[in-house]
C-alpha atoms as a PDB file:
ATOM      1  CA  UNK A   1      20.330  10.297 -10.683  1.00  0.00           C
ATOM      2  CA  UNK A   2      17.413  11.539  -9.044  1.00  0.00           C
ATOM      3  CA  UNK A   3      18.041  14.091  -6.451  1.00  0.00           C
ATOM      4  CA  UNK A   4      17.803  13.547  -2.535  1.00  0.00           C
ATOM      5  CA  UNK A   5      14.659  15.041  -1.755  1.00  0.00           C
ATOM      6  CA  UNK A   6      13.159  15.747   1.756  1.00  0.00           C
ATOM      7  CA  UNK A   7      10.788  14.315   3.991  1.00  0.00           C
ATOM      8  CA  UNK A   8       7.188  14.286   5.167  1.00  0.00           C
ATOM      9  CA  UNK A   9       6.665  17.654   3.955  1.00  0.00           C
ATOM     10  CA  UNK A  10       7.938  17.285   0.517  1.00  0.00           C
ATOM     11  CA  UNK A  11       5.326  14.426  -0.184  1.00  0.00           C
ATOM     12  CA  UNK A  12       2.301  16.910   0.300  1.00  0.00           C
ATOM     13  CA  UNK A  13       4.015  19.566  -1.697  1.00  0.00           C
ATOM     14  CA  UNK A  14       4.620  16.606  -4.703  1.00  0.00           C
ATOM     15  CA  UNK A  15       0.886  15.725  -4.649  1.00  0.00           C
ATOM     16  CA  UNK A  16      -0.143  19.519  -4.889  1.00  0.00           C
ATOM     17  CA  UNK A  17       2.106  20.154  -7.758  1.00  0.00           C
ATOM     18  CA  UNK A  18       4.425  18.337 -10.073  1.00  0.00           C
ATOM     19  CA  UNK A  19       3.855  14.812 -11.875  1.00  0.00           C
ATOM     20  CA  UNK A  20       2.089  11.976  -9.876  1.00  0.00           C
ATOM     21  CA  UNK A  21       3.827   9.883  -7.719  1.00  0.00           C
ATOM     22  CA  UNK A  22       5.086   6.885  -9.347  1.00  0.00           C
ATOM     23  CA  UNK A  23       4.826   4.134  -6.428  1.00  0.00           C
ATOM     24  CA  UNK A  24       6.045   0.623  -6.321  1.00  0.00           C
ATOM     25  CA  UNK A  25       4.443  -3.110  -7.570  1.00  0.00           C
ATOM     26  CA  UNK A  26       4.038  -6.401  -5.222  1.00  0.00           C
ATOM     27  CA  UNK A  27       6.375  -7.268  -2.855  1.00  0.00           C
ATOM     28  CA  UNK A  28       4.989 -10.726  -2.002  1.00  0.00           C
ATOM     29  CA  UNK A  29       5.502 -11.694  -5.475  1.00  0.00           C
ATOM     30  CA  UNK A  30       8.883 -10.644  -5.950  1.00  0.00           C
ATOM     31  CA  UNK A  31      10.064 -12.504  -2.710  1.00  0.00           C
ATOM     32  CA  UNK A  32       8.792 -15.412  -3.652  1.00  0.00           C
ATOM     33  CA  UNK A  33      10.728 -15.287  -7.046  1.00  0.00           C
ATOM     34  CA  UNK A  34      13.419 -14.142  -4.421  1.00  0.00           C
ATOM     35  CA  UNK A  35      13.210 -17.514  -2.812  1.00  0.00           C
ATOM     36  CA  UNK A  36      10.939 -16.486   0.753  1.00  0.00           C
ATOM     37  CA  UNK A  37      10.288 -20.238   2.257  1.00  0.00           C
ATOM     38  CA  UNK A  38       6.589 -21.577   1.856  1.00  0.00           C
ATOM     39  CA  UNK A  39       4.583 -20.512   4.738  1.00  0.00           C
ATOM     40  CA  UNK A  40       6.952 -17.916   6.078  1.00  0.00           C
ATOM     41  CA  UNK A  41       5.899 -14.368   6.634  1.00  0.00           C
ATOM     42  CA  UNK A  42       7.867 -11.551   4.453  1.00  0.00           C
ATOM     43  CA  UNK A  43       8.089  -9.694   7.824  1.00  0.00           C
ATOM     44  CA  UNK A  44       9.937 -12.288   9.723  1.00  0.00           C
ATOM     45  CA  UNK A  45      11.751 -12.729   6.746  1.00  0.00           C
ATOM     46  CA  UNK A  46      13.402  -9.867   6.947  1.00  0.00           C
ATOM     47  CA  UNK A  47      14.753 -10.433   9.991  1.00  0.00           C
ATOM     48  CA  UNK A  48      16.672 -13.212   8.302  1.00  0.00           C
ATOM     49  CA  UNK A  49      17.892 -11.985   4.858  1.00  0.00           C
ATOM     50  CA  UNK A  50      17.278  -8.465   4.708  1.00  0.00           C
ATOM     51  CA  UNK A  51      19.206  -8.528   0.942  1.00  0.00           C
ATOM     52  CA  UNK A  52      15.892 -10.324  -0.236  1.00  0.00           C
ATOM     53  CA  UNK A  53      13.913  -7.273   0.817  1.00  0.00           C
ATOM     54  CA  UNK A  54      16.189  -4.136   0.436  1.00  0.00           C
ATOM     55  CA  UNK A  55      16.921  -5.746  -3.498  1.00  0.00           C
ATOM     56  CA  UNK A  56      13.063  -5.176  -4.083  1.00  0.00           C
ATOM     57  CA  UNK A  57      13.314  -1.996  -3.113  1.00  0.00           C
ATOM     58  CA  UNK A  58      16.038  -1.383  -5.356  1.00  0.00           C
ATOM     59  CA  UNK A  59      14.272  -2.933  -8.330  1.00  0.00           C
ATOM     60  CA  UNK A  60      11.342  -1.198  -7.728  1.00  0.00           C
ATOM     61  CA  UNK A  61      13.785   2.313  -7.441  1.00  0.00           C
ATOM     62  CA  UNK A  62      15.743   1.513 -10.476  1.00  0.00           C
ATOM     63  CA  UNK A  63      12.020   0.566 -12.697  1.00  0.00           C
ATOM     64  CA  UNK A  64      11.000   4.472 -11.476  1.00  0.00           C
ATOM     65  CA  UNK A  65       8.937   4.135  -8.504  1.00  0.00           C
ATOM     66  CA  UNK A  66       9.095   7.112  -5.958  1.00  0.00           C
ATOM     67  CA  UNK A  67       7.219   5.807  -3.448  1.00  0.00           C
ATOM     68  CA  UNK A  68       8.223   2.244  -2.088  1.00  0.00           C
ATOM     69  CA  UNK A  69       6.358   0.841   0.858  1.00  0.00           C
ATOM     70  CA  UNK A  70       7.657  -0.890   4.027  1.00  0.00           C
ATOM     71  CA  UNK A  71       7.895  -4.974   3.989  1.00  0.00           C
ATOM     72  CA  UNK A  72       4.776  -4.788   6.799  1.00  0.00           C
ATOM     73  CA  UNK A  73       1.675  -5.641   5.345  1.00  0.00           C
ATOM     74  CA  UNK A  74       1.445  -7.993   7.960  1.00  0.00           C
ATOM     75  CA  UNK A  75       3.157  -6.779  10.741  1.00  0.00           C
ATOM     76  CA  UNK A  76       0.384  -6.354  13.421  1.00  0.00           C
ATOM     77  CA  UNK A  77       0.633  -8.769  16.738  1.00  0.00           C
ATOM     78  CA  UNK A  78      -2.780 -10.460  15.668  1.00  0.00           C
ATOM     79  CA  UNK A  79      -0.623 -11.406  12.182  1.00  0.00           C
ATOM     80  CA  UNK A  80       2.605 -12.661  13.483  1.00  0.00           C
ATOM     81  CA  UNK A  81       1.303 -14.082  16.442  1.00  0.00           C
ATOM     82  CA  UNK A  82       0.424 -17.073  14.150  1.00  0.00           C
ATOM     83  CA  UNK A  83       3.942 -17.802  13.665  1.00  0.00           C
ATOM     84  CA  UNK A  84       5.176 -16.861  17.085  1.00  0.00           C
ATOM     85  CA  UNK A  85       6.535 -13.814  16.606  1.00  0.00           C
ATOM     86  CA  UNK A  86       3.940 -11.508  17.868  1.00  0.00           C
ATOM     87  CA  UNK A  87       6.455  -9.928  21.394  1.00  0.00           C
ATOM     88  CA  UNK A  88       8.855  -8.509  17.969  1.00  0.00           C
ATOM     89  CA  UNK A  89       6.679  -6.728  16.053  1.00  0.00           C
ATOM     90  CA  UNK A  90       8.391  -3.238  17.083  1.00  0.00           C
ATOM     91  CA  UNK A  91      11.671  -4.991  16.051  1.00  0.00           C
ATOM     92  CA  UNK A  92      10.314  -6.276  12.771  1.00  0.00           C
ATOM     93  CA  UNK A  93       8.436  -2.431  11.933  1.00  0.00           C
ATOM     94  CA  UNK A  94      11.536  -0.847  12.324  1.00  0.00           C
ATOM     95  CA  UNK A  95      13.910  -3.167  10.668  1.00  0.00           C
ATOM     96  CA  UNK A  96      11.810  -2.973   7.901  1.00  0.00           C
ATOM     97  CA  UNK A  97      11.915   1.062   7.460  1.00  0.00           C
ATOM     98  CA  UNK A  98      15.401   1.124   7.814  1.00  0.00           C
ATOM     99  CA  UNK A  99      15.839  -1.802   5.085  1.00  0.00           C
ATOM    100  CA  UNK A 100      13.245   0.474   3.164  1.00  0.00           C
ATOM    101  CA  UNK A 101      15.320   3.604   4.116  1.00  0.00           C
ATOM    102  CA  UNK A 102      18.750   2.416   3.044  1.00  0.00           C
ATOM    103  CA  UNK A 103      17.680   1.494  -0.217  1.00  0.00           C
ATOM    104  CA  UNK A 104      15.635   4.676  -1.439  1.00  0.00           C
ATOM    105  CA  UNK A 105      19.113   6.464   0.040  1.00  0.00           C
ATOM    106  CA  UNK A 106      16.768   9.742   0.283  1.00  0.00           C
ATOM    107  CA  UNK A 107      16.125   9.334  -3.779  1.00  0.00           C
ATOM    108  CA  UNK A 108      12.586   8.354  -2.776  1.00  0.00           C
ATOM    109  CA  UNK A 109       9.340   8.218  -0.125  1.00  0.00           C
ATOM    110  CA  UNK A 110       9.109   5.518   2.416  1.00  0.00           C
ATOM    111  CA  UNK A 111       6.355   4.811   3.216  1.00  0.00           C
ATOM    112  CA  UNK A 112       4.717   2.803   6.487  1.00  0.00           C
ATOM    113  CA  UNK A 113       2.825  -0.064   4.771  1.00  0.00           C
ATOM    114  CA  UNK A 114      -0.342  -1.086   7.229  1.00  0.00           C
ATOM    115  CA  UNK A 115      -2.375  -3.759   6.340  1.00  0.00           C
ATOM    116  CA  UNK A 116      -5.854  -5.147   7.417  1.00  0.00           C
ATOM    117  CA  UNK A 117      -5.766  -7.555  10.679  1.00  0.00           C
ATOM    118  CA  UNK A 118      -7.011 -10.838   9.058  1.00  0.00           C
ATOM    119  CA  UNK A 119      -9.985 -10.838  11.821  1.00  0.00           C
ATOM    120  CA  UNK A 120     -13.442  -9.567  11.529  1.00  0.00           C
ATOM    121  CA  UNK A 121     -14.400  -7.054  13.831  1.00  0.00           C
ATOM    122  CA  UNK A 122     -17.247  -7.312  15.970  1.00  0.00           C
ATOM    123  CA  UNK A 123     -20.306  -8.246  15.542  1.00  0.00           C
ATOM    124  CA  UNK A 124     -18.966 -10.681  12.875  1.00  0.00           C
ATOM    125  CA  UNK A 125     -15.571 -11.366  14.427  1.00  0.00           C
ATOM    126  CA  UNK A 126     -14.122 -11.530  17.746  1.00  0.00           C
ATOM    127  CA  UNK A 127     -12.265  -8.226  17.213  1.00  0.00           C
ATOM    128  CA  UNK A 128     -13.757  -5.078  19.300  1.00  0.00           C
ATOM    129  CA  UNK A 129     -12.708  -1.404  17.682  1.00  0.00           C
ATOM    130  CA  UNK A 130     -10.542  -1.370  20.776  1.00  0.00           C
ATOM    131  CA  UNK A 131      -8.615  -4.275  20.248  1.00  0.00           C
ATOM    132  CA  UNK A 132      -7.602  -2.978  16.513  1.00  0.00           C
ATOM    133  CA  UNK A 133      -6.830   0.171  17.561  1.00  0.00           C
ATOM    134  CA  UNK A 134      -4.373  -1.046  20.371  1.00  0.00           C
ATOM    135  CA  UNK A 135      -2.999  -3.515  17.517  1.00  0.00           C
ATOM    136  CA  UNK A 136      -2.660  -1.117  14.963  1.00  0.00           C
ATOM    137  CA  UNK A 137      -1.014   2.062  17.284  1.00  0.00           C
ATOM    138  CA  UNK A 138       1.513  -0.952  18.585  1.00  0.00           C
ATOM    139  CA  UNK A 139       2.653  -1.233  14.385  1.00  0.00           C
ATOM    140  CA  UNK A 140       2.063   2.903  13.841  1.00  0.00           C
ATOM    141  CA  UNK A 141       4.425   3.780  16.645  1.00  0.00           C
ATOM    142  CA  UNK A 142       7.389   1.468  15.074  1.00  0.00           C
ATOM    143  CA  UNK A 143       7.023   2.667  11.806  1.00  0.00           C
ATOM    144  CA  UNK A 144       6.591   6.456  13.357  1.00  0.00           C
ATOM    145  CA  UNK A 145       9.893   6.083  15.099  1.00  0.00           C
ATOM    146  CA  UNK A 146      11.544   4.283  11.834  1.00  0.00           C
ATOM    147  CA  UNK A 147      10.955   7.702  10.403  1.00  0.00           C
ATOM    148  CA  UNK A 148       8.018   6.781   7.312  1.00  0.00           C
ATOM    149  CA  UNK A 149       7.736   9.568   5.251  1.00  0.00           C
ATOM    150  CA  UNK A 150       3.882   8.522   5.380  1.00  0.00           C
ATOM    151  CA  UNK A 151       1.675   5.896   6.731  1.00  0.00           C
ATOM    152  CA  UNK A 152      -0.019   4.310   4.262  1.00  0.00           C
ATOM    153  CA  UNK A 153      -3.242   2.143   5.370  1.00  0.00           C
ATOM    154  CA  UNK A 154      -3.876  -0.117   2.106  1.00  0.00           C
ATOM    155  CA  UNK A 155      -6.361  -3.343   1.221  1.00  0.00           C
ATOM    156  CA  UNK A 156      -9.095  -2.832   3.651  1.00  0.00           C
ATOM    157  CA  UNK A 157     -12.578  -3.685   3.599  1.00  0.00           C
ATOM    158  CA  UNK A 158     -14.376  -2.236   6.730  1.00  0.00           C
ATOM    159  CA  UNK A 159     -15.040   1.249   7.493  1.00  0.00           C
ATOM    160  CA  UNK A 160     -14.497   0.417  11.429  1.00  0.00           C
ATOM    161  CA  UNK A 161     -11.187  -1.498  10.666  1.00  0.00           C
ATOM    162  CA  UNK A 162      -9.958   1.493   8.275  1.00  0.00           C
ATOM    163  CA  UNK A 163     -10.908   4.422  11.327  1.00  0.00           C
ATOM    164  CA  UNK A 164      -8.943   2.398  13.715  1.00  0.00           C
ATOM    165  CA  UNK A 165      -5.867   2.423  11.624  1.00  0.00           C
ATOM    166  CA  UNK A 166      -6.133   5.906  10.808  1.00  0.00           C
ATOM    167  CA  UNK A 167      -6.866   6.723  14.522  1.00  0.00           C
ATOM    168  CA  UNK A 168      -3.939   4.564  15.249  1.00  0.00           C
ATOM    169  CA  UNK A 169      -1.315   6.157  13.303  1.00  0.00           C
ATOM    170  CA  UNK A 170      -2.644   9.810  14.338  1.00  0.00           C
ATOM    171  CA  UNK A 171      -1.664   8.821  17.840  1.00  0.00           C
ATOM    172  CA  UNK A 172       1.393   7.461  16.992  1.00  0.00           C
ATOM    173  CA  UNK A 173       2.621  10.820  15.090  1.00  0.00           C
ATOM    174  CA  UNK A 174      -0.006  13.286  14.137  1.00  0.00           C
ATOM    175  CA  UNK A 175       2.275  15.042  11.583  1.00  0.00           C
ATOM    176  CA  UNK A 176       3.259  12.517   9.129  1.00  0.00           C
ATOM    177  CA  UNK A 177       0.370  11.924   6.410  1.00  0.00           C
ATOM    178  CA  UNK A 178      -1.534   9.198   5.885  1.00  0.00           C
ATOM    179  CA  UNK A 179      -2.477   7.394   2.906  1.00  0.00           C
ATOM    180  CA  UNK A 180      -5.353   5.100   2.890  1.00  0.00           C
ATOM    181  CA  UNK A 181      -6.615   2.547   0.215  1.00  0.00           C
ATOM    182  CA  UNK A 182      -9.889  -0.037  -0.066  1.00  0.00           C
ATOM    183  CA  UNK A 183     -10.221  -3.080  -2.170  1.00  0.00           C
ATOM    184  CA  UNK A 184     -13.106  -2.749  -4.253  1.00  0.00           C
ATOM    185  CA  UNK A 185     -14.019  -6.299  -5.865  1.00  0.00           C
ATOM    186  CA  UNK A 186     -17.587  -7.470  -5.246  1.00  0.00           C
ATOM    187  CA  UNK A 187     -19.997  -6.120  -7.883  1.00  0.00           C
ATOM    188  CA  UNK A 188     -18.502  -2.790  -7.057  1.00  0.00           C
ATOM    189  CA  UNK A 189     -18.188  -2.366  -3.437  1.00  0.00           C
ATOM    190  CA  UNK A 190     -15.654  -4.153  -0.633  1.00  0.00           C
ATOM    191  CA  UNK A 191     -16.455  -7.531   0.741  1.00  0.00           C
ATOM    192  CA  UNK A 192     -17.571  -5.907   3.683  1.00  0.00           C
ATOM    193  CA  UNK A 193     -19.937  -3.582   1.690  1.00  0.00           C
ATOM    194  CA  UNK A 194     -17.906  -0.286   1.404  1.00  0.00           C
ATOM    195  CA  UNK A 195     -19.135   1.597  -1.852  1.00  0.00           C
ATOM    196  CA  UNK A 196     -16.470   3.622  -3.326  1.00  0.00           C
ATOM    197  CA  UNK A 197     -18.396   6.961  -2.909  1.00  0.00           C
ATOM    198  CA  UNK A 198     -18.784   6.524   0.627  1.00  0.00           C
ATOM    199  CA  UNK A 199     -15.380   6.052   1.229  1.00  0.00           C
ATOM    200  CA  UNK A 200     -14.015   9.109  -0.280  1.00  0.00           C
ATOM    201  CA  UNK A 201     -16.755  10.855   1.949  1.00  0.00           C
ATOM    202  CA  UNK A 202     -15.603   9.457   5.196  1.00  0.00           C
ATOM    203  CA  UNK A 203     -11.641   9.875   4.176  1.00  0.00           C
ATOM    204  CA  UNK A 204     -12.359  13.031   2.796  1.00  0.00           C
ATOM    205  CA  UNK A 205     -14.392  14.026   5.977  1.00  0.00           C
ATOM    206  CA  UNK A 206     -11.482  12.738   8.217  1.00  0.00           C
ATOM    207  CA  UNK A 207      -8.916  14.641   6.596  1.00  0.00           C
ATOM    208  CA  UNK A 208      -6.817  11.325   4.798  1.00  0.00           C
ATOM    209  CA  UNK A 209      -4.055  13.069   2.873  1.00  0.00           C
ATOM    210  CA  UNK A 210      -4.231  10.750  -0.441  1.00  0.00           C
ATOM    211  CA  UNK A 211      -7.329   8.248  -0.564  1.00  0.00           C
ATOM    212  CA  UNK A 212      -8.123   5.410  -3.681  1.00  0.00           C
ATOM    213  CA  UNK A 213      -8.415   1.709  -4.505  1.00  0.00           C
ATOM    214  CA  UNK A 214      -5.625  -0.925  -4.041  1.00  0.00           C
ATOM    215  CA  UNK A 215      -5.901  -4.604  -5.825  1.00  0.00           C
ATOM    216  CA  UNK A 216      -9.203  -5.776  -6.427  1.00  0.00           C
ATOM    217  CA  UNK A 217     -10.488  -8.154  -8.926  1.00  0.00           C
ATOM    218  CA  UNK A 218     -10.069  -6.682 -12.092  1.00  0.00           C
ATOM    219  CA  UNK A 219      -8.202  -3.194 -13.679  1.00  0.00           C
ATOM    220  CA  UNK A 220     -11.760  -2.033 -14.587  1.00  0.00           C
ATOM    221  CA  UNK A 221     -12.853  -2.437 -11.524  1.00  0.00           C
ATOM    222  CA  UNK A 222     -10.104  -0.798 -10.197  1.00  0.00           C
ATOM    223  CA  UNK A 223     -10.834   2.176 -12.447  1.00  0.00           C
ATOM    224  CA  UNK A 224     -14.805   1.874 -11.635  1.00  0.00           C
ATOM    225  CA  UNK A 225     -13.844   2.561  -8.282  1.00  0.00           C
ATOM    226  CA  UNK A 226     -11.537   5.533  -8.965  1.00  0.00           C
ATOM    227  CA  UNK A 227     -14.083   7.013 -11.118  1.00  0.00           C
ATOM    228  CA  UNK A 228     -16.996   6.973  -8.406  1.00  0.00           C
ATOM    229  CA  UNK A 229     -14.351   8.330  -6.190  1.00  0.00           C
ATOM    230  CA  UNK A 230     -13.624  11.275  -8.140  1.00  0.00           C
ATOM    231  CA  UNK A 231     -17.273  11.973  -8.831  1.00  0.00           C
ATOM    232  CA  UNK A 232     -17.649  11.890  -5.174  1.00  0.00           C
ATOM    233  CA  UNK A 233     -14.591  14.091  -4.267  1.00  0.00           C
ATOM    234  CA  UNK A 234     -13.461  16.134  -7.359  1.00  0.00           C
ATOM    235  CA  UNK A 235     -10.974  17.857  -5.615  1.00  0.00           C
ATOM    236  CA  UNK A 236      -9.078  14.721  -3.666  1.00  0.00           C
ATOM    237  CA  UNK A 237      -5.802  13.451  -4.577  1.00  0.00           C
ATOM    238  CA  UNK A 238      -6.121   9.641  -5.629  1.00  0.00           C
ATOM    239  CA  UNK A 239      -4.432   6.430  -5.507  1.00  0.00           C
ATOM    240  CA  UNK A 240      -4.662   3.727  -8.048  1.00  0.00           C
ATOM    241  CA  UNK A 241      -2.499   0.678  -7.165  1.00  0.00           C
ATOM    242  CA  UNK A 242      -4.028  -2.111  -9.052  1.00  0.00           C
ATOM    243  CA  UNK A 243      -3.324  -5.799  -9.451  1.00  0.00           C
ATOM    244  CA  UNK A 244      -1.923  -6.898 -12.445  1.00  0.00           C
ATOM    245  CA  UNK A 245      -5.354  -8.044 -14.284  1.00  0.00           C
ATOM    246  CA  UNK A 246      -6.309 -11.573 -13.088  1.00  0.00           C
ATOM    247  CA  UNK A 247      -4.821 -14.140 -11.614  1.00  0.00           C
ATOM    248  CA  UNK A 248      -4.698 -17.683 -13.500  1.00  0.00           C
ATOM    249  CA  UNK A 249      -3.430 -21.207 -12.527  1.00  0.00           C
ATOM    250  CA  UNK A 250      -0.821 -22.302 -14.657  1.00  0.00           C
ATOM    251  CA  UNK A 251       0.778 -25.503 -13.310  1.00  0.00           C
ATOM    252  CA  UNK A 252       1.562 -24.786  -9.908  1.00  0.00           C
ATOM    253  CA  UNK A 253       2.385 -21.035 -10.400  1.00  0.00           C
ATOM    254  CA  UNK A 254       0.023 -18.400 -10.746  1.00  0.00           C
ATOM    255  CA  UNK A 255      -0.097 -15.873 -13.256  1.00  0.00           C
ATOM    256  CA  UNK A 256      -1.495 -12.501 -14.019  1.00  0.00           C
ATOM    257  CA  UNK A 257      -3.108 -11.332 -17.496  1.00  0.00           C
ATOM    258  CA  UNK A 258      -1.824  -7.782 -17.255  1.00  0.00           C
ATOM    259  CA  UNK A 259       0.983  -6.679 -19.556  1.00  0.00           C
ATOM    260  CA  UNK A 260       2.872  -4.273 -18.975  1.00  0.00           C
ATOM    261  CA  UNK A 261       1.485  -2.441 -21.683  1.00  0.00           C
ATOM    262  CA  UNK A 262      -2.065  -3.310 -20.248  1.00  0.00           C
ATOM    263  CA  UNK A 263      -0.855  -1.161 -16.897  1.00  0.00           C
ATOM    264  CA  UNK A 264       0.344   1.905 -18.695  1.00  0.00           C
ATOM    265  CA  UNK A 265      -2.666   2.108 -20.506  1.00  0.00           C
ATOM    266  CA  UNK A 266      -4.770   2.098 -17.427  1.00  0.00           C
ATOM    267  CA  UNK A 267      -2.029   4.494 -15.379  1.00  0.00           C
ATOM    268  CA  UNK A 268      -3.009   6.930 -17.650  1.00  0.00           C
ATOM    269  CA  UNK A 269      -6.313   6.373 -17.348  1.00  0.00           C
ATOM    270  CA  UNK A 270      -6.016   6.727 -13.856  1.00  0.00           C
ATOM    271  CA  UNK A 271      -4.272   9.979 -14.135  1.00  0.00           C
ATOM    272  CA  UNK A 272      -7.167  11.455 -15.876  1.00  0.00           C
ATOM    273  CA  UNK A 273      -9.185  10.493 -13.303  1.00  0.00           C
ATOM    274  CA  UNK A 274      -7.753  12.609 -10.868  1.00  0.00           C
ATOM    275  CA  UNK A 275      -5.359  10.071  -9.334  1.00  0.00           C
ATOM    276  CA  UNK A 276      -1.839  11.381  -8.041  1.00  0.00           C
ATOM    277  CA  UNK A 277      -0.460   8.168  -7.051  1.00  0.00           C
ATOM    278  CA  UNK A 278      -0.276   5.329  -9.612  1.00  0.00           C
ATOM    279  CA  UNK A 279       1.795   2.391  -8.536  1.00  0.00           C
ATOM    280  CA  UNK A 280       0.660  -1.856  -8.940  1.00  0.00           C
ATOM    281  CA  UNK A 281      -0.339  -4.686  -6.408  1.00  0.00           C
ATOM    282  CA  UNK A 282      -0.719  -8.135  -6.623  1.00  0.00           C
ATOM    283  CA  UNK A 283       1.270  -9.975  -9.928  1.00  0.00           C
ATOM    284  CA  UNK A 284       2.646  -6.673 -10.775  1.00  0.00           C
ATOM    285  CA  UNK A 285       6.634  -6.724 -10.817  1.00  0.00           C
ATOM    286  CA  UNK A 286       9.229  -4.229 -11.790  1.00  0.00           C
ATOM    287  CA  UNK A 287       8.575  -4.051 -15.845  1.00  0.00           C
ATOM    288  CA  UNK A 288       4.724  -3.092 -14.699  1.00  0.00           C
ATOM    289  CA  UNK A 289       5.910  -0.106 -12.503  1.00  0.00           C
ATOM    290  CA  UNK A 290       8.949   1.101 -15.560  1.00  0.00           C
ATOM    291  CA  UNK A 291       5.650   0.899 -18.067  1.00  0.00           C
ATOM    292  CA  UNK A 292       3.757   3.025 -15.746  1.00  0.00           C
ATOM    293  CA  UNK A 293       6.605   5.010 -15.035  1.00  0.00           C
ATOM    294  CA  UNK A 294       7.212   6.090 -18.684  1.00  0.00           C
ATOM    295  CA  UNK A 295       3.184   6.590 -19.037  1.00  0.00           C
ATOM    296  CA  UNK A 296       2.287   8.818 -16.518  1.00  0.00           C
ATOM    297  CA  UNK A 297       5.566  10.929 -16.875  1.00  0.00           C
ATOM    298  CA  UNK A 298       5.312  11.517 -20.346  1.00  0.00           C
END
């Protein structure tokens, strides 16, 4: 049994020295396996049968990962608004890191998942940086008073949107870390035009503790984008939390390409590249993160 390990600090310590940080897979996919109604957010879920999402955790936990992140991708006002549950989203952030809490039983990082709004900024959308920043310091300050171990800011696309998260959980508590991943899938670059380089410039230049590329289209991609990164910041500690190759309609289910063996290969990869956190995202599920486990620790 692992032992209990402390917080905050410990994390920053773990990247300087010591193996990479073996983080979790999909939670999306695994509550849907898990039975999470059509339609229903995992974040109100929780609310409702907390088992579901605490036995995630634990799978994730018991496959290796050290890092497993809160069940609040979604959990901004502008998401859960949608299904009338924007006046609980302090409720829902903190449920959610003490579900996260009570499974890693101090055996492992929790970390404050934060996830893009689903809106365009302005000029495109009817977002100003204002109005993310008050949504996303509303989310920060319930995970902050959860007790996260670490925000982590994952799957965005806009430079604008990203600095308003990270200003956002600053305010909220300036002394836990933050974490902060793009999505790199169009011909290299974010939807929104982010290039890979230029993002570890403008995390580096803003202090972000750990900085890489979440999903995405492809695991080469995935690695293009850590490899520009590294180029561009030799000395930054990176995250590499792929999806599980590419998605493909099979009947009514949909399935991912990636074996297990297919992720280790590429953890290791990733590793080489200068990456210190090495976990999956979309498709991947607990016999992903025990192959990357094993790979990177060995």
């Amino acid at each position: 049994m692992r032992q209990e390990m402390p917080r905050r600090r410990s994390i920053l310590d773990r990247l300087e020295s010591g193996p990479p940080i073996v983080a979790d897979g999909a939670t999306g996919t695994m509550l849907q396996d898990a039975g999470l109604p059509t339609g229903l957010p995992p974040e109100v879920w929780l609310l409702e049968n907390p088992d579901a999402i605490r036995g995630v955790h634990e799978g994730y936990l018991a496959a290796g990962a050290e890092l497993i992140l809160t069940c609040t991708f979604g959990g901004t006002r502008v998401r859960l608004e949608r299904k009338g549950y924007a006046e609980r989203v302090p409720e829902i952030n903190r449920r959610a890191v003490e579900i996260a809490q009570e499974a890693a039983a101090g055996r492992a990082y929790v970390a404050g998942d934060i996830g893009p709004l689903g809106k365009f900024l302005a000029p495109i959308g009817p977002l100003t940086y204002e109005d993310a920043l008050d949504i996303f310091s509303e989310q920060a300050l319930a995970l902050a008073e959860g007790g996260v171990d670490v925000f982590y800011i994952e799957t965005m696309s806009a430079m604008e949107e990203m600095q308003a998260a990270i200003a956002a959980a600053r305010q909220a508590d300036a002394d836990t870390p933050i974490f902060a991943t793009f999505s790199f899938d169009h011909f290299g670059h974010t939807n929104m035009g982010v290039s890979p380089e230029r993002a570890a410039q403008v995390l580096r230049d803003l202090g972000i503790d750990a900085y890489g590329a979440n999903c995405g289209s492809t695991l080469e991609m995935t690695e293009s984008a850590i490899a520009a990164m590294h180029a561009a910041a030799p000395e930054a500690f990176l995250i590499a939390k792929p999806n599980a190759g590419v998605p493909h309609a099979v009947g009514r289910e949909i399935v991912y390409d990636a074996t297990p063996e297919d992720m280790a290969e590429y953890a290791r990869r990733f590793v080489g590249l200068g990456a210190r956190v090495i976990g999956g995202c979309c498709g991947s599920n607990q016999a992903d993160i025990a192959a990357i486990a094993a790979a990177v620790r060995n």
